[in-house]
Protein backbone atom coordinates (compact mmCIF):
# COMPACT_ATOMS: atom_id res chain seq x y z
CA UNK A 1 -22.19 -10.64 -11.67
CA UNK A 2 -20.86 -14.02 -12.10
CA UNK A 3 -18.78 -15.63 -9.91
CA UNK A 4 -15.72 -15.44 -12.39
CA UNK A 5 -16.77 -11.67 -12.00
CA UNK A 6 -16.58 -11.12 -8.53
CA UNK A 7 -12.93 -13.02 -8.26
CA UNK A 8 -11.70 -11.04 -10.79
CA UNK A 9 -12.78 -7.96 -9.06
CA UNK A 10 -11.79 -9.20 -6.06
CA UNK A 11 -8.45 -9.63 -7.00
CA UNK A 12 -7.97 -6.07 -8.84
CA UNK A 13 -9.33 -4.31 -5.83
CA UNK A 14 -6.29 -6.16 -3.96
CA UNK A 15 -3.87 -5.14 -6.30
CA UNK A 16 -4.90 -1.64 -6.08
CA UNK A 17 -5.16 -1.30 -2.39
CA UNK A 18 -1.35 -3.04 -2.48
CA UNK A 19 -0.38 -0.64 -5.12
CA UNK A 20 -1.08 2.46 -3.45
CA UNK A 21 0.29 0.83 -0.50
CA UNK A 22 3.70 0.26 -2.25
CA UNK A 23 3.51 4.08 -3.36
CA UNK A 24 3.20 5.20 0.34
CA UNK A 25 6.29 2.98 1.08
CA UNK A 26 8.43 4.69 -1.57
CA UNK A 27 7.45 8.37 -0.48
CA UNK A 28 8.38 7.47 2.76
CA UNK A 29 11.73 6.05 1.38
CA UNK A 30 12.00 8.67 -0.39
CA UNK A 31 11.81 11.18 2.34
CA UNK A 32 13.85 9.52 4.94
CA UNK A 33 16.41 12.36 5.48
CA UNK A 34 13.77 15.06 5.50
CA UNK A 35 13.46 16.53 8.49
CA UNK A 36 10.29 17.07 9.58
CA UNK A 37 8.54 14.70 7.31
CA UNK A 38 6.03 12.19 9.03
CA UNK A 39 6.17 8.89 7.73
CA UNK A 40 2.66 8.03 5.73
CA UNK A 41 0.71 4.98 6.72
CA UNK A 42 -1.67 2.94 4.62
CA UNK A 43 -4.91 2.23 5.65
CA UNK A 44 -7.80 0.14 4.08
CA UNK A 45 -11.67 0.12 3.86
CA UNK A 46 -14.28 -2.06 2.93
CA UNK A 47 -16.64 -1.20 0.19
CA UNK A 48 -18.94 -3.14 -1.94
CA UNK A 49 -19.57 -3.94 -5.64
CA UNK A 50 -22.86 -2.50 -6.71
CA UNK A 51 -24.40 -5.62 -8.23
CA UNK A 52 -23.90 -8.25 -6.26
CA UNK A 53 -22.64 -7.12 -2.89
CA UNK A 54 -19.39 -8.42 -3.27
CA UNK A 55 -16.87 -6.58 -0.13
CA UNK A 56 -13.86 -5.03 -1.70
CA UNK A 57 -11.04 -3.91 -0.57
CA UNK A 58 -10.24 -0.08 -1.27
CA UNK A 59 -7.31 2.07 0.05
CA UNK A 60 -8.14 4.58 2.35
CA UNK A 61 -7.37 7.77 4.11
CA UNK A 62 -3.48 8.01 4.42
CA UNK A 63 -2.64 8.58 7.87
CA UNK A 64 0.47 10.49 9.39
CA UNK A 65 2.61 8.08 11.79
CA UNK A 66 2.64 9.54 15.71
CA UNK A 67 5.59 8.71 16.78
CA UNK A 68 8.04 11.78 17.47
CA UNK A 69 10.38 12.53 14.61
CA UNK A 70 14.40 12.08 15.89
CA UNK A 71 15.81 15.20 17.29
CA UNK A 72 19.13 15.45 15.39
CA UNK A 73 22.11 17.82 16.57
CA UNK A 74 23.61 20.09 14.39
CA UNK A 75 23.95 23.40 15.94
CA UNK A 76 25.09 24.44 12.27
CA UNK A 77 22.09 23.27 10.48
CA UNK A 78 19.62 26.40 9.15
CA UNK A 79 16.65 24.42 11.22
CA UNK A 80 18.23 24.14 14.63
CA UNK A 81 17.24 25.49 17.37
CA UNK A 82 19.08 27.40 20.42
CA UNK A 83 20.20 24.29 21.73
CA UNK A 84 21.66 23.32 18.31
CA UNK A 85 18.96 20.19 17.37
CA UNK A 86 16.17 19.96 14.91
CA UNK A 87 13.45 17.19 14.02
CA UNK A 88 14.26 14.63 11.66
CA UNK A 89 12.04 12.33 9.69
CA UNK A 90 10.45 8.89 11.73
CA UNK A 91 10.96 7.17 9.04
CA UNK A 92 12.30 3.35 10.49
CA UNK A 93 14.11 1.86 6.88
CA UNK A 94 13.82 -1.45 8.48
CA UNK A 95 9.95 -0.78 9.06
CA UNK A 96 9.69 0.24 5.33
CA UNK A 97 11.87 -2.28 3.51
CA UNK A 98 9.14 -5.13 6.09
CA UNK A 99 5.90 -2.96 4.64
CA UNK A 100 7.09 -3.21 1.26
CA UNK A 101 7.69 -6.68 1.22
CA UNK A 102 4.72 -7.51 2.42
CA UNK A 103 2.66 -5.25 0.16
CA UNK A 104 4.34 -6.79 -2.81
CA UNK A 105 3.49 -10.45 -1.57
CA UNK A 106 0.08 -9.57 -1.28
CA UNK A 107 -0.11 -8.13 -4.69
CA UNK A 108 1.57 -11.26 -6.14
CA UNK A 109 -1.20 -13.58 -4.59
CA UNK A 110 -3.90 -11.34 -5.94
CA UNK A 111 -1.94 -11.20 -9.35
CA UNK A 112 -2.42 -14.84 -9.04
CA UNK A 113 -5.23 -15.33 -8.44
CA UNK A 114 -6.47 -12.81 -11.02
CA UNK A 115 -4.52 -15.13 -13.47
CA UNK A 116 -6.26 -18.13 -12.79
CA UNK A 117 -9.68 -17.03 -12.89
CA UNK A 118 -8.71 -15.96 -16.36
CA UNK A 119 -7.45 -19.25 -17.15
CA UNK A 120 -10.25 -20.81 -15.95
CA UNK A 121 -12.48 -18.38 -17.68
CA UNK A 122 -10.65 -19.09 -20.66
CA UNK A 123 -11.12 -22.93 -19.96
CA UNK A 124 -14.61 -22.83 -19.52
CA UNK A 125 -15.21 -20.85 -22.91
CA UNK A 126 -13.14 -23.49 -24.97
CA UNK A 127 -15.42 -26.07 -23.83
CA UNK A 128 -18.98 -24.45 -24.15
CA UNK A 129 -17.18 -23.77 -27.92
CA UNK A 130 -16.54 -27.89 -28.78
């Protein structure tokens, strides 16, 4: 694979690890004000291209957050218990609206830099055609 190859694969293997990142992000958004839920947690693995050895990036197993869901009182709520609380989500907004920005400036580099191998791609081809 040539190197224009391996950048370009590079960079698409970021944008897809970022994308399913950004999906995670917006189930857990989504789900805020379900109790019960467990916010969902990104993780990422290495793998590499079968040519050249090039690492990758590649979204992994999703993972369920450990930290204990709020206990929210409503004795009138069908979910409570005797002493009139149930368990929330642990979904932290602020958390979410931080992992989403930073997903989506991560994608944007590796959009980036997708686009300028292209260019330069494109660049080299015009000249090897004069």
């Amino acid at each position: 694979m040539s190197g224009f190859d391996s950048s370009l694969a590079v960079s698409a293997a970021g944008m897809e690890a970022q994308a399913a990142r950004l999906r995670l992000v917006s189930e857990n958004v989504a789900n805020a004000d379900t109790p019960g839920y467990r916010r969902k947690i990104a993780s990422f693995e290495s793998r590499t291209d079968g040519g050249d050895g090039t690492a990758l990036v590649a979204p992994g197993r999703v993972q369920l957050d450990r930290t204990e869901p709020t206990r929210i009182y409503d004795p009138g709520h069908p979910l409570a218990d005797a002493t009139g609380h149930y368990a929330g989500s642990n979904v932290d907004l602020v958390i979410e609206v931080a992992d989403a920005r930073e997903a989506q400036r991560s994608y944007e580099a590796n959009l980036r830099m997708f686009d300028q191998t292209r260019q330069m791609a494109k660049s080299l081809l015009d000249l090897l055609r004069r």
